[in-house]
C-alpha atoms as a PDB file:
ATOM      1  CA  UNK A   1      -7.273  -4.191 -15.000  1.00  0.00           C
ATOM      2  CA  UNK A   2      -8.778  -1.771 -13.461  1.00  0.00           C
ATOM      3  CA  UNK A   3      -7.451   2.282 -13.740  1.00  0.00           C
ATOM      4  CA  UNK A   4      -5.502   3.584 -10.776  1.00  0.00           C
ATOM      5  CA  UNK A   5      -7.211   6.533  -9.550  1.00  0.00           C
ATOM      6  CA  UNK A   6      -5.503   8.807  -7.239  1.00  0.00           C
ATOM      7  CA  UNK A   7      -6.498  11.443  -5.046  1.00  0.00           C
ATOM      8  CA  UNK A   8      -5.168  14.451  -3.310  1.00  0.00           C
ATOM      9  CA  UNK A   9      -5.924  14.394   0.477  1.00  0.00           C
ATOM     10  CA  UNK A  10      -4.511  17.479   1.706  1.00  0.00           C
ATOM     11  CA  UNK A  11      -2.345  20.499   0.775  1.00  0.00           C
ATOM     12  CA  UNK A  12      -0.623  23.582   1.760  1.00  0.00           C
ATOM     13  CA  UNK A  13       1.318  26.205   0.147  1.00  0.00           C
ATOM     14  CA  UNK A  14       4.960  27.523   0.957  1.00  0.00           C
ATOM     15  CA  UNK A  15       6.949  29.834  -0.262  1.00  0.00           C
ATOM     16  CA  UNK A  16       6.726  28.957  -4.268  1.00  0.00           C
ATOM     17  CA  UNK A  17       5.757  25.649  -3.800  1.00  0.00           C
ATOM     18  CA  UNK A  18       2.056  22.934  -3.300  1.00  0.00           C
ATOM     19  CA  UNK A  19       2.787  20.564  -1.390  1.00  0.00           C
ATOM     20  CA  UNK A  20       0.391  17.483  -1.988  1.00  0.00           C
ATOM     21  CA  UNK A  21      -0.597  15.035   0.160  1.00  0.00           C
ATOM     22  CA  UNK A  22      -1.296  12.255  -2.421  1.00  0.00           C
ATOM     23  CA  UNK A  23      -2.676   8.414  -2.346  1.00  0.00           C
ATOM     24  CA  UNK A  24      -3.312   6.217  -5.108  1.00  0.00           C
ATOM     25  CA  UNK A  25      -5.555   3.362  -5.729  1.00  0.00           C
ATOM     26  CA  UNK A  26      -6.409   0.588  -7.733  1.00  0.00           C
ATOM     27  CA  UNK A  27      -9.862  -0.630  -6.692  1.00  0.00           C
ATOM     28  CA  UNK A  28      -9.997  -1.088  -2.791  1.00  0.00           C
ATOM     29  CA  UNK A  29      -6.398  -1.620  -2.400  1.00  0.00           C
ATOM     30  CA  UNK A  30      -3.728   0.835  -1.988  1.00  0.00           C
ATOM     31  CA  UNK A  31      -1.077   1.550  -4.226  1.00  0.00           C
ATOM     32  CA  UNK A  32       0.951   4.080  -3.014  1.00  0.00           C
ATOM     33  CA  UNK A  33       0.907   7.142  -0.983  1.00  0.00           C
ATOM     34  CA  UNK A  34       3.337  10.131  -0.956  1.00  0.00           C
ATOM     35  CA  UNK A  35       4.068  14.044  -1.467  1.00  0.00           C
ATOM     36  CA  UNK A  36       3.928  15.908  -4.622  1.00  0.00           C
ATOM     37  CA  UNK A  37       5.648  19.252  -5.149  1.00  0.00           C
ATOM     38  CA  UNK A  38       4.290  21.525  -7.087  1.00  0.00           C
ATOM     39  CA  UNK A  39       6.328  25.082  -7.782  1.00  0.00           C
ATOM     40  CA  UNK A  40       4.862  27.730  -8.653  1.00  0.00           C
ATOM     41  CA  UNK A  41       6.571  29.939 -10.814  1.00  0.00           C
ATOM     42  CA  UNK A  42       6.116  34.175 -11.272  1.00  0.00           C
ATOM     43  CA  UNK A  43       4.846  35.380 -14.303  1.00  0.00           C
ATOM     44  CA  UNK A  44       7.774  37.065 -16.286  1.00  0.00           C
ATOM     45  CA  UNK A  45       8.027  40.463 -16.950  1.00  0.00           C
ATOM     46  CA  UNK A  46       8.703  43.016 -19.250  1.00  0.00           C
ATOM     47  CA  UNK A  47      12.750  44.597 -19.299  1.00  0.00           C
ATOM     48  CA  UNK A  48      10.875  48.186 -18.670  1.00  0.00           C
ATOM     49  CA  UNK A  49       8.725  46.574 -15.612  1.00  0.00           C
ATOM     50  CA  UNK A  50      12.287  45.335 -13.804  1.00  0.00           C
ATOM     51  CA  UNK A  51      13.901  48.461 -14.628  1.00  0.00           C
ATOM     52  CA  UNK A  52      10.377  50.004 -12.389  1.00  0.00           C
ATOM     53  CA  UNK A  53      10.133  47.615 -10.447  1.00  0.00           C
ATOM     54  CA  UNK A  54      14.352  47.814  -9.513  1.00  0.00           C
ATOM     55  CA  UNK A  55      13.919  52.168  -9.166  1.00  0.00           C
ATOM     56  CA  UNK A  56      11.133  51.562  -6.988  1.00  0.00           C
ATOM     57  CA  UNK A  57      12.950  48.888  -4.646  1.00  0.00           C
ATOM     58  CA  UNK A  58      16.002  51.654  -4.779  1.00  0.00           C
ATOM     59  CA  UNK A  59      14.047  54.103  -3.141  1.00  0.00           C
ATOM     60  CA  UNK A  60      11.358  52.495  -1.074  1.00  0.00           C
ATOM     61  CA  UNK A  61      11.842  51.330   2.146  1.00  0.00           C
ATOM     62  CA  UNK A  62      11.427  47.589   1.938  1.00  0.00           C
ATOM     63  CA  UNK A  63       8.880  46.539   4.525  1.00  0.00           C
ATOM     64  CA  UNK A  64       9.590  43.236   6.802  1.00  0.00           C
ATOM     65  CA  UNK A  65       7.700  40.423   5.117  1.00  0.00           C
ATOM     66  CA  UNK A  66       5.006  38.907   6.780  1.00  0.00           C
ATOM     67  CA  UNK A  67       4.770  35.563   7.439  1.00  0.00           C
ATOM     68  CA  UNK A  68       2.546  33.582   5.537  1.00  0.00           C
ATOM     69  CA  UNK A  69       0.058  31.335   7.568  1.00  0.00           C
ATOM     70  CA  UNK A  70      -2.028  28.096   5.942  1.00  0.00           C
ATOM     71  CA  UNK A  71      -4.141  26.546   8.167  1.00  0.00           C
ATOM     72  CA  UNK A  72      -4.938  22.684   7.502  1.00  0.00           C
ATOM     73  CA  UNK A  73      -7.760  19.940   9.274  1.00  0.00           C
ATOM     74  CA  UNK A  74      -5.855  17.125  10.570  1.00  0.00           C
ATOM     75  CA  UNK A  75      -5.727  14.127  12.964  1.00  0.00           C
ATOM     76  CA  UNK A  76      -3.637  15.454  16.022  1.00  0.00           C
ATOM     77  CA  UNK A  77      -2.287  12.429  17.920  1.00  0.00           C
ATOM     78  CA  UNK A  78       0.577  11.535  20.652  1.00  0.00           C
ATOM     79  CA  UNK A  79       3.934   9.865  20.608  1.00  0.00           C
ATOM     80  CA  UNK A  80       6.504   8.686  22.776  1.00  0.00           C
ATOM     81  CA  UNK A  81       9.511   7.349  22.495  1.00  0.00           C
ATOM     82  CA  UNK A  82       8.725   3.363  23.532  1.00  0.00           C
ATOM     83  CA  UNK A  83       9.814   0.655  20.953  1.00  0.00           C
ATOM     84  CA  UNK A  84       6.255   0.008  20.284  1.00  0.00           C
ATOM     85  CA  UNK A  85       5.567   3.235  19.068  1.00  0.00           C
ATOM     86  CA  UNK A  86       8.866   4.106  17.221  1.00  0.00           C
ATOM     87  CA  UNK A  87      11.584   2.320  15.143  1.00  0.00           C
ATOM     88  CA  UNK A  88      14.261   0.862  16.387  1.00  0.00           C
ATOM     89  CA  UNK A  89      16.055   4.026  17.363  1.00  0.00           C
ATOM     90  CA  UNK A  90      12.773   5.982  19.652  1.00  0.00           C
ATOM     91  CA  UNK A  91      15.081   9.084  20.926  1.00  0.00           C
ATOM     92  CA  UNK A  92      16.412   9.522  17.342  1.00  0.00           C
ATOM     93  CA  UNK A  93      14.047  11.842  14.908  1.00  0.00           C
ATOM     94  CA  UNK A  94      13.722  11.037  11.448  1.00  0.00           C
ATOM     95  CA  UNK A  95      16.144  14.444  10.797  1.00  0.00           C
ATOM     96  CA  UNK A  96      18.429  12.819  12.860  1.00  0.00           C
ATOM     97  CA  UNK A  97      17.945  15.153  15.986  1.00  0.00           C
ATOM     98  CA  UNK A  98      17.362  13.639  18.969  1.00  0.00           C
ATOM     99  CA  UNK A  99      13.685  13.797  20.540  1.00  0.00           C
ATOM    100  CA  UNK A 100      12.697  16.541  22.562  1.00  0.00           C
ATOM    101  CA  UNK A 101       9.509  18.749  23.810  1.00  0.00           C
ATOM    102  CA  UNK A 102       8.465  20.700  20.821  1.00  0.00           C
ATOM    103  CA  UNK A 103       8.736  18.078  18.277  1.00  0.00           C
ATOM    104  CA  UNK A 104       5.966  17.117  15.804  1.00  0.00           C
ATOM    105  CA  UNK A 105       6.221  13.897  13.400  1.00  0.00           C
ATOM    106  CA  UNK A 106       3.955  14.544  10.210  1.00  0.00           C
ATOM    107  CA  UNK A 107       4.197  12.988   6.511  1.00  0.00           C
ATOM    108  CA  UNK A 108       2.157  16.060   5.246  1.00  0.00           C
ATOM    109  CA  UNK A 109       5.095  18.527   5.870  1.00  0.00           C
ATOM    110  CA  UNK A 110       8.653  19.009   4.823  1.00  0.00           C
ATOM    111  CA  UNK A 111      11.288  18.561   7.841  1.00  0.00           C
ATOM    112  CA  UNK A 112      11.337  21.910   9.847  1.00  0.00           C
ATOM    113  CA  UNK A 113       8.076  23.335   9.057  1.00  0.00           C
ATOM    114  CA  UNK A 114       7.350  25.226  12.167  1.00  0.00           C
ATOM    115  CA  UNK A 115       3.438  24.636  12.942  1.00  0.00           C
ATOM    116  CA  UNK A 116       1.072  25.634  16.077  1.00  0.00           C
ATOM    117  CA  UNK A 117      -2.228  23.600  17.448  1.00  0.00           C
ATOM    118  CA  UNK A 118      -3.736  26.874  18.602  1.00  0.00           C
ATOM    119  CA  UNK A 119      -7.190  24.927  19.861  1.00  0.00           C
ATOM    120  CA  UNK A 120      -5.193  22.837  22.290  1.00  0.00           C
ATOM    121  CA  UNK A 121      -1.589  24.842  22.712  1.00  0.00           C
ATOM    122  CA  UNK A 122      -2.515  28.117  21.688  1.00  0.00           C
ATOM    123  CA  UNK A 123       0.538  30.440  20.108  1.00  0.00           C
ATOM    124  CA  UNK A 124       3.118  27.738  20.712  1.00  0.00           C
ATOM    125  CA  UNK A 125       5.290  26.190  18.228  1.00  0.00           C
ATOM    126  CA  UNK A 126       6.695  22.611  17.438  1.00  0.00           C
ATOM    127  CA  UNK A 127       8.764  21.342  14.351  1.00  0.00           C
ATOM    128  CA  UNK A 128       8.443  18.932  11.862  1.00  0.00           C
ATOM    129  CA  UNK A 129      11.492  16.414  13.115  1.00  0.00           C
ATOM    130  CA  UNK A 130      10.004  13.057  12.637  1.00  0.00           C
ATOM    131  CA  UNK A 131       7.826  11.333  10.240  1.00  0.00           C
ATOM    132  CA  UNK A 132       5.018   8.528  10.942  1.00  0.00           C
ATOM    133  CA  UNK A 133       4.404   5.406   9.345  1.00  0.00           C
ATOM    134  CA  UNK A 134       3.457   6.309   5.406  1.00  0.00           C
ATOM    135  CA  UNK A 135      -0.779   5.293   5.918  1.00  0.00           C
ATOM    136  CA  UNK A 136      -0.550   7.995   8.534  1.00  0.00           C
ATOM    137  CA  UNK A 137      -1.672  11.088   6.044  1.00  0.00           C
ATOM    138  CA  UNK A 138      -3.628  13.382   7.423  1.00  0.00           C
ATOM    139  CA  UNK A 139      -1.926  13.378  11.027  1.00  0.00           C
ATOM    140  CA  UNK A 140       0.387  14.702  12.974  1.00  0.00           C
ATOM    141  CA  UNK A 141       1.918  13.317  16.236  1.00  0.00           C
ATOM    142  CA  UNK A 142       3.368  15.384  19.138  1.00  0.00           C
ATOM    143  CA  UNK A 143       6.023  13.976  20.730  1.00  0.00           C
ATOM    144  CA  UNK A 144       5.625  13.830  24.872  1.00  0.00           C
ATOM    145  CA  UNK A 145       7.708  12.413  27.348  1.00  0.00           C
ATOM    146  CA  UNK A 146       6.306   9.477  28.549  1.00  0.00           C
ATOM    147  CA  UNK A 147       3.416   6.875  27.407  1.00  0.00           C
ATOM    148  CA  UNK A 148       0.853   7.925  30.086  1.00  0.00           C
ATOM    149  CA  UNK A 149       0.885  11.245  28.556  1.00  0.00           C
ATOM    150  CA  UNK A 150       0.694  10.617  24.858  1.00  0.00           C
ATOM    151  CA  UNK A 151      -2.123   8.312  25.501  1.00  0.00           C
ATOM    152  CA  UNK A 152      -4.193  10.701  28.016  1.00  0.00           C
ATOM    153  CA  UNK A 153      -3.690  13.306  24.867  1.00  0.00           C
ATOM    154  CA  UNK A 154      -5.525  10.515  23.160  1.00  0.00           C
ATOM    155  CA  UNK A 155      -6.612  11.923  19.494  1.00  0.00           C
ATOM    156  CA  UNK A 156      -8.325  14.805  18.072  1.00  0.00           C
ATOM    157  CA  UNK A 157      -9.188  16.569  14.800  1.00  0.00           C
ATOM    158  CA  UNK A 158      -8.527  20.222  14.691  1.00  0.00           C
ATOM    159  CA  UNK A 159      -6.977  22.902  12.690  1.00  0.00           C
ATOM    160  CA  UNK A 160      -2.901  23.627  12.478  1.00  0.00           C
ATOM    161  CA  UNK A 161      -1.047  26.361  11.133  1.00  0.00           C
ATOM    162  CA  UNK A 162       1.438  26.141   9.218  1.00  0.00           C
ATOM    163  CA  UNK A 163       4.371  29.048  10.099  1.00  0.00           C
ATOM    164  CA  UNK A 164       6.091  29.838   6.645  1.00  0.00           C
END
């Protein structure tokens, strides 16, 4: 029999955590394909560093925090809600929210990730609301009105960031 290897095809980073994108094979045929989570934890320290480290937070001003951006290499592609390109329920996200402009499907990303497409929609931002059938890995699909559209968007492979 022959070993399953798997491998990780992408990844980004929020908050404490690694997301995976992860498939796994045995020979030629695939075996599975899903996310991993990975936390990652803070080194623990010392009862005289939090006692610092709580002073210093005391009297500081605490500055807003910024917001963390990853930027991944995907397929970009284009949904809409017709039977042949949806479940059985095509205005109903995978959330549960009903489709609407703004609205991304991805498997790589947890459900209301905020991302951007800055080569083709520069600083605007869609959610993660749907997902895509699980061989779909490396994409993500924008949701548009009607069939024409989607299909004139056609496909491309280009960078997204991920909004923490």
């Amino acid at each position: 029999m022959n070993p399953v290897i798997q491998s990780i095809l992408g990844y980004v980073k929020l908050n404490k955590a690694l997301i995976l994108s992860v498939v796994g094979y045995r020979g030629k045929e695939v075996l599975l394909t899903g996310l991993a989570v990975i936390l990652i934890l803070s080194p623990v320290s010392t009862t005289s560093e939090n006692h610092e480290n709580m002073a210093r937070a005391a009297t500081v001003e605490q500055e807003p925090a910024k917001q963390e951006q990853v930027t991944m290499e995907v397929f970009v592609t284009a949904y809409s809600s017709t039977p042949e390109e949806t479940d059985d329920t095509p205005f109903i996200t995978a959330s549960g929210k009903p489709v609407r402009d703004g609205i991304v499907a991805t498997n790589l990303l947890p459900l209301g990730t905020k991302v951007q497409i800055p080569e083709y929609f520069g600083e605007r931002v869609f959610v993660v609301e749907d997902r895509m059938h699980r061989r779909k890995i490396n994409f993500v699909d924008i949701w548009m009105p009607t069939k024409e559209e989607a299909e004139e968007f056609g496909i491309a492979r280009t960078d997204i960031v991920v909004l923490d």
